[in-house]
Protein backbone atom coordinates (compact mmCIF):
# COMPACT_ATOMS: atom_id res chain seq x y z
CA UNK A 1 0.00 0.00 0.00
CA UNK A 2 1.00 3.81 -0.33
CA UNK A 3 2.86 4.22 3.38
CA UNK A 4 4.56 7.38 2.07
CA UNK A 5 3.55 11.05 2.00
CA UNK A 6 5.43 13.52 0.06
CA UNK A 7 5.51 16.23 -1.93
CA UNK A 8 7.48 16.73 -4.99
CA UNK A 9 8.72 20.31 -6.30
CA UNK A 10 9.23 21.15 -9.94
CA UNK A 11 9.55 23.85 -12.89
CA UNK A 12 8.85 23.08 -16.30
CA UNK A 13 7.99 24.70 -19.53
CA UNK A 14 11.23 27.13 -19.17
CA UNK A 15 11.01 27.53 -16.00
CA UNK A 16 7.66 29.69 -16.41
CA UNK A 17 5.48 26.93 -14.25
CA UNK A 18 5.69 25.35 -10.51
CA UNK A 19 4.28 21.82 -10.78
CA UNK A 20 3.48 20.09 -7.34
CA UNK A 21 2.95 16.75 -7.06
CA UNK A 22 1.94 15.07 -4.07
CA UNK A 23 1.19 11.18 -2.98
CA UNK A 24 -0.87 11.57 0.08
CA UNK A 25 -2.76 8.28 0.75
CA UNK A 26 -2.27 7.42 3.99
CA UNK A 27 -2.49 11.35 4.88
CA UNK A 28 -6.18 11.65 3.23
CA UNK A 29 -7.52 8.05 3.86
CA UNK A 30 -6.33 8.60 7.86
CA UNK A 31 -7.73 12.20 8.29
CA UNK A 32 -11.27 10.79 7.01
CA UNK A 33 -10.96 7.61 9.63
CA UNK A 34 -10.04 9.81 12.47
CA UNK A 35 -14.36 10.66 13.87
CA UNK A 36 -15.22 7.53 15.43
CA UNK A 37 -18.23 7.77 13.70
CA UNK A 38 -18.11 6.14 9.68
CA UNK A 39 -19.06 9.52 7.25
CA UNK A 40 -20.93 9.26 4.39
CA UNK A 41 -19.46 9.07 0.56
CA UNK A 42 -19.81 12.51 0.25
CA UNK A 43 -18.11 14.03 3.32
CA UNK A 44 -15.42 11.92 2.47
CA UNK A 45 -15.14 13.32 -0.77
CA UNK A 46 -15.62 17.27 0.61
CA UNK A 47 -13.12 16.32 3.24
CA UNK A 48 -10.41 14.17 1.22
CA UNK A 49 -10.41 16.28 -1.38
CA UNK A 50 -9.86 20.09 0.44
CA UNK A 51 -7.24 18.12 2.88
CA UNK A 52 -5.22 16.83 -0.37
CA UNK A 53 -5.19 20.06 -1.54
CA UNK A 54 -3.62 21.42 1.39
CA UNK A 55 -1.10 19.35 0.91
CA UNK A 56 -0.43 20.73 -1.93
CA UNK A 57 -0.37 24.20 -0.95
CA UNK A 58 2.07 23.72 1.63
CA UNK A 59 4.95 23.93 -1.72
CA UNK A 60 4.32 27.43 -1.69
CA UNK A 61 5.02 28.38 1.58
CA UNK A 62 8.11 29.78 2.98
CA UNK A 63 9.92 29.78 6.42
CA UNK A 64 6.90 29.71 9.01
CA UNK A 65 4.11 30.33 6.93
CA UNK A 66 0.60 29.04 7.24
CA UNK A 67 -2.31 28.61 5.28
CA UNK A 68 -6.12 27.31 5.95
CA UNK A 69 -8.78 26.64 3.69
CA UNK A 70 -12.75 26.97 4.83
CA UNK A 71 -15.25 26.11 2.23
CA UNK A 72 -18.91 27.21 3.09
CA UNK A 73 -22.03 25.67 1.79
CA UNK A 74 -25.31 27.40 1.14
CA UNK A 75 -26.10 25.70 4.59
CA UNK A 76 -24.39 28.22 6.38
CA UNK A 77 -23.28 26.41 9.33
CA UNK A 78 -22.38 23.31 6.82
CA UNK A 79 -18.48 23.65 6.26
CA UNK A 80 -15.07 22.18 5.47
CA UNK A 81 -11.67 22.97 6.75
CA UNK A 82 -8.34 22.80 6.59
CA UNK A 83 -4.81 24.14 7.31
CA UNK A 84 -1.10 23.43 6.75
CA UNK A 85 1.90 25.39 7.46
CA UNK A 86 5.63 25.29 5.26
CA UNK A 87 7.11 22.03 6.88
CA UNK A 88 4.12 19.77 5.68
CA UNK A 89 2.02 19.56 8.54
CA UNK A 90 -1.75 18.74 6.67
CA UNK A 91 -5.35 18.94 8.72
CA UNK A 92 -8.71 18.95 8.42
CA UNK A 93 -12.25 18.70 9.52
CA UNK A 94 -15.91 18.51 9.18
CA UNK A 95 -17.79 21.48 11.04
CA UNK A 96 -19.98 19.06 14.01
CA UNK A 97 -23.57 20.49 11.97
CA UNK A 98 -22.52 19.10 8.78
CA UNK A 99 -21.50 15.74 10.26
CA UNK A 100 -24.42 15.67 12.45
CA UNK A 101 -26.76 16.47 9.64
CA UNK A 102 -29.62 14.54 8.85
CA UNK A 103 -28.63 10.86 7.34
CA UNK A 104 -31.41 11.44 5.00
CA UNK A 105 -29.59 14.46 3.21
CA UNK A 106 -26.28 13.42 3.81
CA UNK A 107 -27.01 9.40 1.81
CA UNK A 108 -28.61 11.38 -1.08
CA UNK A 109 -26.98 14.58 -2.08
CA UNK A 110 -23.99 15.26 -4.55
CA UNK A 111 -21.41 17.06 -3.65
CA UNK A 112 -22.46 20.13 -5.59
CA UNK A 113 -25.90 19.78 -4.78
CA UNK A 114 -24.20 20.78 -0.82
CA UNK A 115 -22.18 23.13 -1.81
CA UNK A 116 -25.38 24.71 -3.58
CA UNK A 117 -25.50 28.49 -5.48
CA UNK A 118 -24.04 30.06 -2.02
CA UNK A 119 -21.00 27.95 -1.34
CA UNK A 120 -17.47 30.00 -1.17
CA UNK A 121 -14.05 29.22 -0.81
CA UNK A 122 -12.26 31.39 1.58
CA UNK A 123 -8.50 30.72 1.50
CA UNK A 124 -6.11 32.95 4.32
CA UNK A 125 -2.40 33.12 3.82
CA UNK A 126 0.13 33.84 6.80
CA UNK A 127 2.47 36.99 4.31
CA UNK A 128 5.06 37.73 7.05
CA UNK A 129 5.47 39.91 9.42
CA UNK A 130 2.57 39.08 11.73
CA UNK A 131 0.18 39.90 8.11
CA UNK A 132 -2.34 37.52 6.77
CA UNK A 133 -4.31 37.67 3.16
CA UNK A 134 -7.61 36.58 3.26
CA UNK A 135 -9.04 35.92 -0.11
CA UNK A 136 -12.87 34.70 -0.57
CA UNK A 137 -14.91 33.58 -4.07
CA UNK A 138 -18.17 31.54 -4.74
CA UNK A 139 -17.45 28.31 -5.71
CA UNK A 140 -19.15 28.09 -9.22
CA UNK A 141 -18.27 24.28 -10.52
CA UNK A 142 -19.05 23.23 -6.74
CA UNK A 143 -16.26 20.71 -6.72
CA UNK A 144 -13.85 21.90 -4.73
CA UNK A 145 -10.91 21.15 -7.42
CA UNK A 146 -12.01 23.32 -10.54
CA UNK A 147 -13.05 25.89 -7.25
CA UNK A 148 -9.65 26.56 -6.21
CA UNK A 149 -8.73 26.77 -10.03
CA UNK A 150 -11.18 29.71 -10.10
CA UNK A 151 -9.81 31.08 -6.83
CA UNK A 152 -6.29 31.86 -7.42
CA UNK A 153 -7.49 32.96 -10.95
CA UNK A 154 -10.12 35.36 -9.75
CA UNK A 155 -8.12 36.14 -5.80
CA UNK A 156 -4.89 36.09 -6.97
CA UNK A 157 -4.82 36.65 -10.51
CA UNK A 158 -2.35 33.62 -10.70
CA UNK A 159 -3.55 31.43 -13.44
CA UNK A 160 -3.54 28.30 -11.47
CA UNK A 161 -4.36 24.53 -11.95
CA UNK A 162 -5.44 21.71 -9.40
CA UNK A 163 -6.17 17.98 -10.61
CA UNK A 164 -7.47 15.67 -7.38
CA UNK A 165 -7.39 11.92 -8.13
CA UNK A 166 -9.12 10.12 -5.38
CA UNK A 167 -10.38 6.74 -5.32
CA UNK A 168 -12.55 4.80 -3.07
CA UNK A 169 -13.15 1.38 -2.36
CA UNK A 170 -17.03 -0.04 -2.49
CA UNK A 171 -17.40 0.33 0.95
CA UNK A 172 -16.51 4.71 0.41
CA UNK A 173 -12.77 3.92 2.04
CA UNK A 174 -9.52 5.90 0.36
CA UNK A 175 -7.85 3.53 -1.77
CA UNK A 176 -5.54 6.27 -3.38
CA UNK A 177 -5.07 9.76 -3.69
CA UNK A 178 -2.77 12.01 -5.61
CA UNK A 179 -2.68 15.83 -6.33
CA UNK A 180 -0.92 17.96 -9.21
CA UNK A 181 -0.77 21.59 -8.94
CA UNK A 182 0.17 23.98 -11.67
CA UNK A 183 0.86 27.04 -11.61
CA UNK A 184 2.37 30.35 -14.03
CA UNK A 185 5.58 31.45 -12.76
CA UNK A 186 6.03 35.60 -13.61
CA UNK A 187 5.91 36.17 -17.31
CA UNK A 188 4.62 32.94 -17.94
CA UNK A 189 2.37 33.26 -21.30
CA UNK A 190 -1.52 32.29 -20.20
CA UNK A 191 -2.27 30.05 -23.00
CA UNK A 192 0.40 28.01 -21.11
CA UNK A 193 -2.07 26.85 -18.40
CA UNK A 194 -4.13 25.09 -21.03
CA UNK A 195 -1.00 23.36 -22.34
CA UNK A 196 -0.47 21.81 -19.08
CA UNK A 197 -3.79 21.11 -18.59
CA UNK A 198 -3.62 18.44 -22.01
CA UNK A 199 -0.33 17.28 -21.00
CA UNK A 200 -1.04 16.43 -17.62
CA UNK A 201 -2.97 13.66 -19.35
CA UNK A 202 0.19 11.94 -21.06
CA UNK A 203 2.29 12.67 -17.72
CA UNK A 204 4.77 14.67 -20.43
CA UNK A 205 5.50 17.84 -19.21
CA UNK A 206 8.42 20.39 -21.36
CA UNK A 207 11.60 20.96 -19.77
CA UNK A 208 10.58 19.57 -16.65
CA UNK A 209 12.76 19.74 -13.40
CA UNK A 210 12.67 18.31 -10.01
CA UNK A 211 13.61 21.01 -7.00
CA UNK A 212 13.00 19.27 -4.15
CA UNK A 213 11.10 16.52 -2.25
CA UNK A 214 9.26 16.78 1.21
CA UNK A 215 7.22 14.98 3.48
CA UNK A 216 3.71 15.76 4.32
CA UNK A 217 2.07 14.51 7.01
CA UNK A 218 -1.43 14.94 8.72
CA UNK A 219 -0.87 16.43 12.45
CA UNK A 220 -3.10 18.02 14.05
CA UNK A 221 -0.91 19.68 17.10
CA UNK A 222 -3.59 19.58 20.33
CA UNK A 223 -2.73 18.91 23.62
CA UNK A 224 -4.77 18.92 27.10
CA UNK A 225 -3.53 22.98 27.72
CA UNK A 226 -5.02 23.53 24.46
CA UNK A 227 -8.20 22.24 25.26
CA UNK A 228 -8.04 23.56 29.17
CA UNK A 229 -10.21 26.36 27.57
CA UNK A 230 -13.32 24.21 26.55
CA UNK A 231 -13.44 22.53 29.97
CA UNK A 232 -13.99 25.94 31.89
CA UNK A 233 -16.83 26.74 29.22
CA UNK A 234 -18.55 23.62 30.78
CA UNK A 235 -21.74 24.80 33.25
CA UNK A 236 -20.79 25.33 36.79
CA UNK A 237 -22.94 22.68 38.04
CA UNK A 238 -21.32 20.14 35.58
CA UNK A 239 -18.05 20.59 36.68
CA UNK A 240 -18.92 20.50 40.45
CA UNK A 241 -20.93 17.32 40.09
CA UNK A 242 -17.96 15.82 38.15
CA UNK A 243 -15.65 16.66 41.55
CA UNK A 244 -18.15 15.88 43.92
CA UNK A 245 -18.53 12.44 42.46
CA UNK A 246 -14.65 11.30 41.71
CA UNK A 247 -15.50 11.54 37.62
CA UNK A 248 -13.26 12.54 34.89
CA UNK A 249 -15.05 14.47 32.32
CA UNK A 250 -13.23 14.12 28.71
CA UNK A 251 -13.08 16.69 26.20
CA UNK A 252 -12.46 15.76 23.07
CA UNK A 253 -10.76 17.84 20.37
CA UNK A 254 -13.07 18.75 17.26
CA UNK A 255 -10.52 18.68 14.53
CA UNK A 256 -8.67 15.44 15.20
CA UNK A 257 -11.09 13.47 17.32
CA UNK A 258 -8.14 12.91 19.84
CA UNK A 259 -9.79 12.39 23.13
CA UNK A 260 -7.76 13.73 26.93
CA UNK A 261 -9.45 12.83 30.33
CA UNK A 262 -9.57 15.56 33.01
CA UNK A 263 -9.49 13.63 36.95
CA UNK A 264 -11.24 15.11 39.62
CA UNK A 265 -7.64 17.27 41.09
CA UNK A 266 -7.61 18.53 37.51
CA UNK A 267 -11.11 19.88 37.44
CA UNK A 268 -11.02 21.70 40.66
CA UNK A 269 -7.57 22.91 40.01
CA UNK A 270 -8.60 24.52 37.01
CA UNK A 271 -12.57 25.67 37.79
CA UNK A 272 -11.67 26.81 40.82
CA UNK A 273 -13.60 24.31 43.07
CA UNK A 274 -13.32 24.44 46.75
């Protein structure tokens, strides 16, 4: 099976394109395994692929830059995330109302049925310096792939290409998954996009030249600290009925599923319980 996870760096075509590659099986099939909780085909889609593109998206980062992805359906508490910073680090998530949504809607609807007429694709880029860009567009294909085609073209005005091969198994489980990314260096002609586009398809791209190969890897980066925050948010009572009686209470962390146990000490120590 595909262990690896990695990102490959290129230029081609004179050096007037960036072509990513990225084999990121294991990365995509475990982020959609990580709920406890089996999704339906087409959350796993949504999910697999905005988290493969991330993975992608971490080649054009530099030093400690960060990036993060939100899609938004026309259901507007229905969404998709993800992030990843410059040394591969890939995650992403479900928002709890999509994946609690009824089973009804989620075993019959297409992907671009749920991303609907008022889906967007916000996209927020760490620039240095303590800066961020945020750039937002509607999401007119509703596919997520030929979407963030249309938002570096329309956000960015970088013409920009993203080809998402994922397959599934008959039971909806990641079998494989690969990304390309294309993209015009400076001065790069435009009709050049479309040339890529048609070789991708032969695998035969002009003048083509590695640069580099790096790991990507799905980490989320919790901890118990980090999650202190949503056990004082719990109701007063809750916590001193937890105490009273000698339970733990757990909290578990929404992006990764990871679960941490807070004892008795721990809750009075950090609620304040006498």
């Amino acid at each position: 099976m595909y262990e690896e996870n990695y990102l490959v760096k290129a230029l081609a075509y004179r050096s007037q394109a960036r072509l990513l590659f990225a084999e990121n099986t294991e990365l995509v099939r475990t982020a959609c395994n990580l709920r406890p909780r089996p999704m339906y085909p087409v959350l796993r889609v949504a999910l697999s692929r905005t988290v493969s593109a991330a993975s992608l998206l971490t080649g054009i980062l530099k030093d400690n830059q960060r990036v993060s992805l939100k899609i938004k359906t026309s259901h507007p508490d229905y969404k998709i995330f993800a992030d990843a910073d410059s040394w591969g680090n890939v995650r992403g998530y479900i928002s709890d109302e999509l994946l609690n949504a009824p089973q009804e809607y989620l075993r019959h609807i297409s992907l671009e049925k749920m991303i609907g007429p008022r889906g967007s694709l916000q996209i927020t880029k760490d620039i240095g310096m303590g800066g961020t860009f945020t750039g937002i567009t509607d999401m007119p294909y509703g596919n997520i792939v030929d979407d963030l085609s249309y938002y570096f073209q329309q956000s960015e005005q970088t013409p920009t290409f993203f080809s998402l091969s994922i397959e599934m198994d008959h039971s909806g489980s990641i079998v494989r998954s690969r990304g390309v990314m294309a993209q015009l260096l400076p001065g790069g002609p435009i009709e050049l996009i479309d040339r890529i586009k048609h070789d991708l398809l032969f695998s035969n791209f002009e003048d083509m030249q590695a640069v580099g190969k790096e790991p990507v890897r799905l980490f989320c980066g919790c901890s118990k600290d980090m999650l202190t925050p949503m056990l004082r948010a719990l109701d007063k009572r809750e916590l001193t009925d937890a105490y009273a009686e000698g339970r733990s209470i757990e909290i578990v962390c929404h992006v990764c599923g990871k679960s941490y146990q807070f004892q008795p000490d721990e809750i009075a120590g950090i609620s304040g319980i006498q």
